[in-house]
C-alpha atoms as a PDB file:
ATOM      1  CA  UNK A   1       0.000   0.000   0.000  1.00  0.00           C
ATOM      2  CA  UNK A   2       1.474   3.153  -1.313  1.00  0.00           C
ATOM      3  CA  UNK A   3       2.095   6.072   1.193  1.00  0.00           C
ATOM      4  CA  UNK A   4       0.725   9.485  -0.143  1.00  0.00           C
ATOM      5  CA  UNK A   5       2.614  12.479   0.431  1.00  0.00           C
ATOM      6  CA  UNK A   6       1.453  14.663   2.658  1.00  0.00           C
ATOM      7  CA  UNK A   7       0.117  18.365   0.527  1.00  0.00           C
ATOM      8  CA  UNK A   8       3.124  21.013   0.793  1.00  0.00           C
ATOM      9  CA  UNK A   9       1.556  24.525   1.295  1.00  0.00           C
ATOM     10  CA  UNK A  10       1.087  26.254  -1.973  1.00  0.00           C
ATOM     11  CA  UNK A  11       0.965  23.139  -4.271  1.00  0.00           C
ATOM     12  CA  UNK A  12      -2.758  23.332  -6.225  1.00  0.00           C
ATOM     13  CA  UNK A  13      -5.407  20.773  -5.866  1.00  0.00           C
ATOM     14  CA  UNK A  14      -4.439  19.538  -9.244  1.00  0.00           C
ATOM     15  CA  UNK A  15      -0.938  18.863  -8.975  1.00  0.00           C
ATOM     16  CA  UNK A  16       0.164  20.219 -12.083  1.00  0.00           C
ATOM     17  CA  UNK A  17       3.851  20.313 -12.179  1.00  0.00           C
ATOM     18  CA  UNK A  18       3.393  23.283 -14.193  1.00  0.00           C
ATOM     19  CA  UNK A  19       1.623  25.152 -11.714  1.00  0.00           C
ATOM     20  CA  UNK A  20       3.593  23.801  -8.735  1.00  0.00           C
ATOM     21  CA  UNK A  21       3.454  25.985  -6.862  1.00  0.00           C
ATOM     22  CA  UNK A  22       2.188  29.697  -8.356  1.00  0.00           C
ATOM     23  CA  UNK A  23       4.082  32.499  -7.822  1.00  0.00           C
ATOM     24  CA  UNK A  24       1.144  33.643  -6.121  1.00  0.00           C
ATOM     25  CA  UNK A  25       2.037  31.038  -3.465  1.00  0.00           C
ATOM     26  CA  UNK A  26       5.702  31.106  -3.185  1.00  0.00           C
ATOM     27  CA  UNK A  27       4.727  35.199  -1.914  1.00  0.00           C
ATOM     28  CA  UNK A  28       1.748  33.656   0.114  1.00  0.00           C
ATOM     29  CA  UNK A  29      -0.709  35.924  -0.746  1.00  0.00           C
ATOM     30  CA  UNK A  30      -4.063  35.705  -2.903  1.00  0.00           C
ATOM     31  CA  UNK A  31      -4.224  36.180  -7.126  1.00  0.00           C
ATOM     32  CA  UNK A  32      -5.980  38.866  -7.057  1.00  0.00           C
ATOM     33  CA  UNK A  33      -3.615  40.686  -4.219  1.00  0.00           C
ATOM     34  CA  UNK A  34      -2.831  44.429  -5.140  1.00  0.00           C
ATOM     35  CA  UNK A  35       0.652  45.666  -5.862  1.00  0.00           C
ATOM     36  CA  UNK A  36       1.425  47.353  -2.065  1.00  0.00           C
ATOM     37  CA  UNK A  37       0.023  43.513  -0.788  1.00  0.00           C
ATOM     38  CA  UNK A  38       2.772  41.663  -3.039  1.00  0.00           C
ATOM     39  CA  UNK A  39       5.357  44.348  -2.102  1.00  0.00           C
ATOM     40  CA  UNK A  40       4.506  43.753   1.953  1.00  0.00           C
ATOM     41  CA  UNK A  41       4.414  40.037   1.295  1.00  0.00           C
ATOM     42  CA  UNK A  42       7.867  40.567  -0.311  1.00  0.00           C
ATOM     43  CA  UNK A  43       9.388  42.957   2.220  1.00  0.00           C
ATOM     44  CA  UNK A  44       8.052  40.318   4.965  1.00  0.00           C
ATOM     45  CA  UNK A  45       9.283  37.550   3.399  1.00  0.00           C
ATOM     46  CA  UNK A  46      12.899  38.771   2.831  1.00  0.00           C
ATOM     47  CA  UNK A  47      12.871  40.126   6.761  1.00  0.00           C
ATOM     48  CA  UNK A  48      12.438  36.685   7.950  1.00  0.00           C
ATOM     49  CA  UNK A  49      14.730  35.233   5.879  1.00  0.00           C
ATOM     50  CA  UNK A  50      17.127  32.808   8.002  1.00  0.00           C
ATOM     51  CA  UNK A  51      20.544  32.903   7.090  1.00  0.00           C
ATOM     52  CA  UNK A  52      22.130  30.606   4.709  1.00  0.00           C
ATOM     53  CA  UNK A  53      24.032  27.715   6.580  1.00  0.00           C
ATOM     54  CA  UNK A  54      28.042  28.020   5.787  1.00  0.00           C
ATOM     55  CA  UNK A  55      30.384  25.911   5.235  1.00  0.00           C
ATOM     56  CA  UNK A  56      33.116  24.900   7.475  1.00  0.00           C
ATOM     57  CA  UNK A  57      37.022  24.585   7.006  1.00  0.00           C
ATOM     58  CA  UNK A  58      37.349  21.593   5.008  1.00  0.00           C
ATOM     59  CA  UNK A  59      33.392  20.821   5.112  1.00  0.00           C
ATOM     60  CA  UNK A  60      31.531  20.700   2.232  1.00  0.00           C
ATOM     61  CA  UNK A  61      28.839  23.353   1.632  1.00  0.00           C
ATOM     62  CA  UNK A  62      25.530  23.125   2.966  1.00  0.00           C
ATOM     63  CA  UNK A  63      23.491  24.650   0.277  1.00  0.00           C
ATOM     64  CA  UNK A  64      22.911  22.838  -2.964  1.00  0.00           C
ATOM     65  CA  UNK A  65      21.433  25.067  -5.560  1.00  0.00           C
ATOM     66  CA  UNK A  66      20.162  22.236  -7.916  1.00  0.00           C
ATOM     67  CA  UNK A  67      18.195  20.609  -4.884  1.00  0.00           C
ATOM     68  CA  UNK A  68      14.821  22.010  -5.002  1.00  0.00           C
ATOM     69  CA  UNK A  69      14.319  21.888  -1.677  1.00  0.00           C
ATOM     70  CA  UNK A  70      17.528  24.019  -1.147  1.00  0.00           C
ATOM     71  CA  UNK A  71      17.484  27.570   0.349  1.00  0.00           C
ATOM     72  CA  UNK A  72      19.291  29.000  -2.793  1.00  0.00           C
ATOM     73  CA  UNK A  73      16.877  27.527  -4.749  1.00  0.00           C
ATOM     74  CA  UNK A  74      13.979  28.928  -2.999  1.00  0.00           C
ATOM     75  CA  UNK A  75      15.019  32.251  -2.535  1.00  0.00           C
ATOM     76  CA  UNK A  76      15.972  32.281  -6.279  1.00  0.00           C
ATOM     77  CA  UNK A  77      11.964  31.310  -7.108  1.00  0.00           C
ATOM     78  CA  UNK A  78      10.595  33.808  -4.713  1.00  0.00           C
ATOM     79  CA  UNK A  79      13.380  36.921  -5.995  1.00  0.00           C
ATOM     80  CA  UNK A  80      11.709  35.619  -9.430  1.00  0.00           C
ATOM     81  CA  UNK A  81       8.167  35.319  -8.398  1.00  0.00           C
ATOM     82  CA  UNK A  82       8.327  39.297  -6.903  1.00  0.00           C
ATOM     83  CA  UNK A  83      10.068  40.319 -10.195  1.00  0.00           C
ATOM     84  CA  UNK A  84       7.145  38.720 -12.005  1.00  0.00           C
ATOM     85  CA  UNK A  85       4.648  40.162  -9.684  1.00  0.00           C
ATOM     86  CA  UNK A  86       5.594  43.349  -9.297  1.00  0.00           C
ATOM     87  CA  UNK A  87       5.734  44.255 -12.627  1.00  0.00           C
ATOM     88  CA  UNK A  88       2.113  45.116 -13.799  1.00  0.00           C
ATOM     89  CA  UNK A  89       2.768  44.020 -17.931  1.00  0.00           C
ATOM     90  CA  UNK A  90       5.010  40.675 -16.820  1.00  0.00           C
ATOM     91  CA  UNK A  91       2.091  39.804 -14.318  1.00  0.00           C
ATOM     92  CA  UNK A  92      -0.541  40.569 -17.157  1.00  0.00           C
ATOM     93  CA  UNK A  93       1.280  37.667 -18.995  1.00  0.00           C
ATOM     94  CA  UNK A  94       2.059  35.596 -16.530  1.00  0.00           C
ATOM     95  CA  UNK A  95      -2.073  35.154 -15.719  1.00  0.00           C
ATOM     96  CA  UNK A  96      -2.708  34.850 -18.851  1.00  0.00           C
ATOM     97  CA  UNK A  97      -0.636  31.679 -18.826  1.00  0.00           C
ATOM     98  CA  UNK A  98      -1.557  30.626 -15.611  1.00  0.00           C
ATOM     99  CA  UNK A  99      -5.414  30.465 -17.210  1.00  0.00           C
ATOM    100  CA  UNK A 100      -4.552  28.855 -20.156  1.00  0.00           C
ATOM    101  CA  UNK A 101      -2.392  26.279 -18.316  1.00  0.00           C
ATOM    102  CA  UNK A 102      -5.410  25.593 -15.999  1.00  0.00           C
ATOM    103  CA  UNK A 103      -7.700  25.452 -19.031  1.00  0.00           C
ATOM    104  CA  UNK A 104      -5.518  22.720 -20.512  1.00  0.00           C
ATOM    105  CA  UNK A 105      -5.368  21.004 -18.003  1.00  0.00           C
ATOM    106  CA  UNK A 106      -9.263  20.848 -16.949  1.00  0.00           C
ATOM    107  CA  UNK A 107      -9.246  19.885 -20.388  1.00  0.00           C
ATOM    108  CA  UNK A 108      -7.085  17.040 -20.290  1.00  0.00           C
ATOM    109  CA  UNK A 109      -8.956  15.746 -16.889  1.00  0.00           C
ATOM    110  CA  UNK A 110     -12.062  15.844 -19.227  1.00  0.00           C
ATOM    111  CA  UNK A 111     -10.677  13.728 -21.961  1.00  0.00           C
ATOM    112  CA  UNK A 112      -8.919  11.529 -19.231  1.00  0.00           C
ATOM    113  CA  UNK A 113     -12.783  10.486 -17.785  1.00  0.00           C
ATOM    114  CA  UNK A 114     -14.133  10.007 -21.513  1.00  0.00           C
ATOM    115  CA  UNK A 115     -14.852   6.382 -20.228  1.00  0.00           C
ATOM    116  CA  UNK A 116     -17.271   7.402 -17.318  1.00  0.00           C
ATOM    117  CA  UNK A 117     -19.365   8.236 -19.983  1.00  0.00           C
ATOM    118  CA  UNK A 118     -22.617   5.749 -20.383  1.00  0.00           C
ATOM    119  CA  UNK A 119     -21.980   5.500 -24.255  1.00  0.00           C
ATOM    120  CA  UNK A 120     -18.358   5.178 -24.145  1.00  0.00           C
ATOM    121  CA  UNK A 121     -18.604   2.148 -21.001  1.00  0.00           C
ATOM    122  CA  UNK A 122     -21.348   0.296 -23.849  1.00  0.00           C
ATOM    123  CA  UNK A 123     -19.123   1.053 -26.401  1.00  0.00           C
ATOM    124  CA  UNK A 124     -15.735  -0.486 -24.442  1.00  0.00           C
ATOM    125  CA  UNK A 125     -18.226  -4.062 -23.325  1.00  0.00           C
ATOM    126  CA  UNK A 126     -19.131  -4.300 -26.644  1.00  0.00           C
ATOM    127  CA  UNK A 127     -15.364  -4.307 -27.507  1.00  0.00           C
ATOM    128  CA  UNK A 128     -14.936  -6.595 -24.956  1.00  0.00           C
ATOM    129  CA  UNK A 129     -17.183  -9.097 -25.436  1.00  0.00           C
ATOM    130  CA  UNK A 130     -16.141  -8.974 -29.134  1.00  0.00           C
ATOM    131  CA  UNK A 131     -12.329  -9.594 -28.530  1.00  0.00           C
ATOM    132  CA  UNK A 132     -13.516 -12.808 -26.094  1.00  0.00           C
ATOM    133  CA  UNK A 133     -15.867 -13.992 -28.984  1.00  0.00           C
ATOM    134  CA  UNK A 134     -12.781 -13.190 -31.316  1.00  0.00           C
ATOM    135  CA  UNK A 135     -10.551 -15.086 -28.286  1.00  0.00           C
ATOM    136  CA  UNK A 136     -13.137 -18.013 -28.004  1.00  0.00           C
ATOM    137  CA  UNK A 137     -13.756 -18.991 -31.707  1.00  0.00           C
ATOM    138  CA  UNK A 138     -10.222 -18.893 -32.443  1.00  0.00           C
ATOM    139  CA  UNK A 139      -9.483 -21.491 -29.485  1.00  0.00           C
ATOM    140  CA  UNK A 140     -12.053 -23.915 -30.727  1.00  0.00           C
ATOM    141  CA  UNK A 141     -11.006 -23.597 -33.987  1.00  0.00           C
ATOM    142  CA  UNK A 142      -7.459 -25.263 -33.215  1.00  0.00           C
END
């Protein structure tokens, strides 16, 4: 029995890699947040920033940039998600992607559950039953 991970805060519903999580979350506030709320969000964010571990003499560093769990990595994607933000025309584009990414992918949910569908469920036992008839008379046919 497969363990599911538990949700990380900011990750949507759907899981979308693409969407995973939105800037809107790496800031922690709301989509439709005004500029001075992204800024505070920003300014708050950066004052509680703990400090990167350091390495010791002879010790490896601590921070690995390509883990994406790393601080570096994270503080990158937030300085990115502000820059993003905070800029009215690069936000304009940016949620225009964001609601064609989430249209896509309702999309592709849709055409995922085609065979929920009463016609398409006749239409797959029909198949069935024909590939077993198909199955059967070429056994007995031997």
């Amino acid at each position: 029995m497969a363990q599911q991970a538990a949700p990380r805060p900011g990750v949507p519903a759907d899981n979308d890699p693409l969407l995973d999580p939105t800037h809107y979350a790496l800031l922690g506030v709301p989509e439709d947040a005004l500029a001075d709320a992204i800024d505070r969000a920003w300014r708050s964010l950066c004052a509680e920033r703990p400090a990167l571990p350091t390495a010791e003499a002879g010790q490896p560093s601590l921070v690995l940039p390509g883990v994406p769990d790393s601080p570096a990595l994270q503080a990158a994607a937030r300085r990115l998600a502000y820059a993003v933000l905070s800029d009215p025309a690069r936000r304009a584009v940016y949620d225009d992607w964001l609601a064609a990414r989430r249209a896509a992918l309702n999309a592709t949910q849709q055409r995922a559950r085609w065979w929920r569908q009463p016609l398409a469920r006749a239409a797959l036992a029909v198949l069935v039953l024909a590939l077993a008839g198909v199955a059967v008379f070429w056994w007995l046919s031997r």
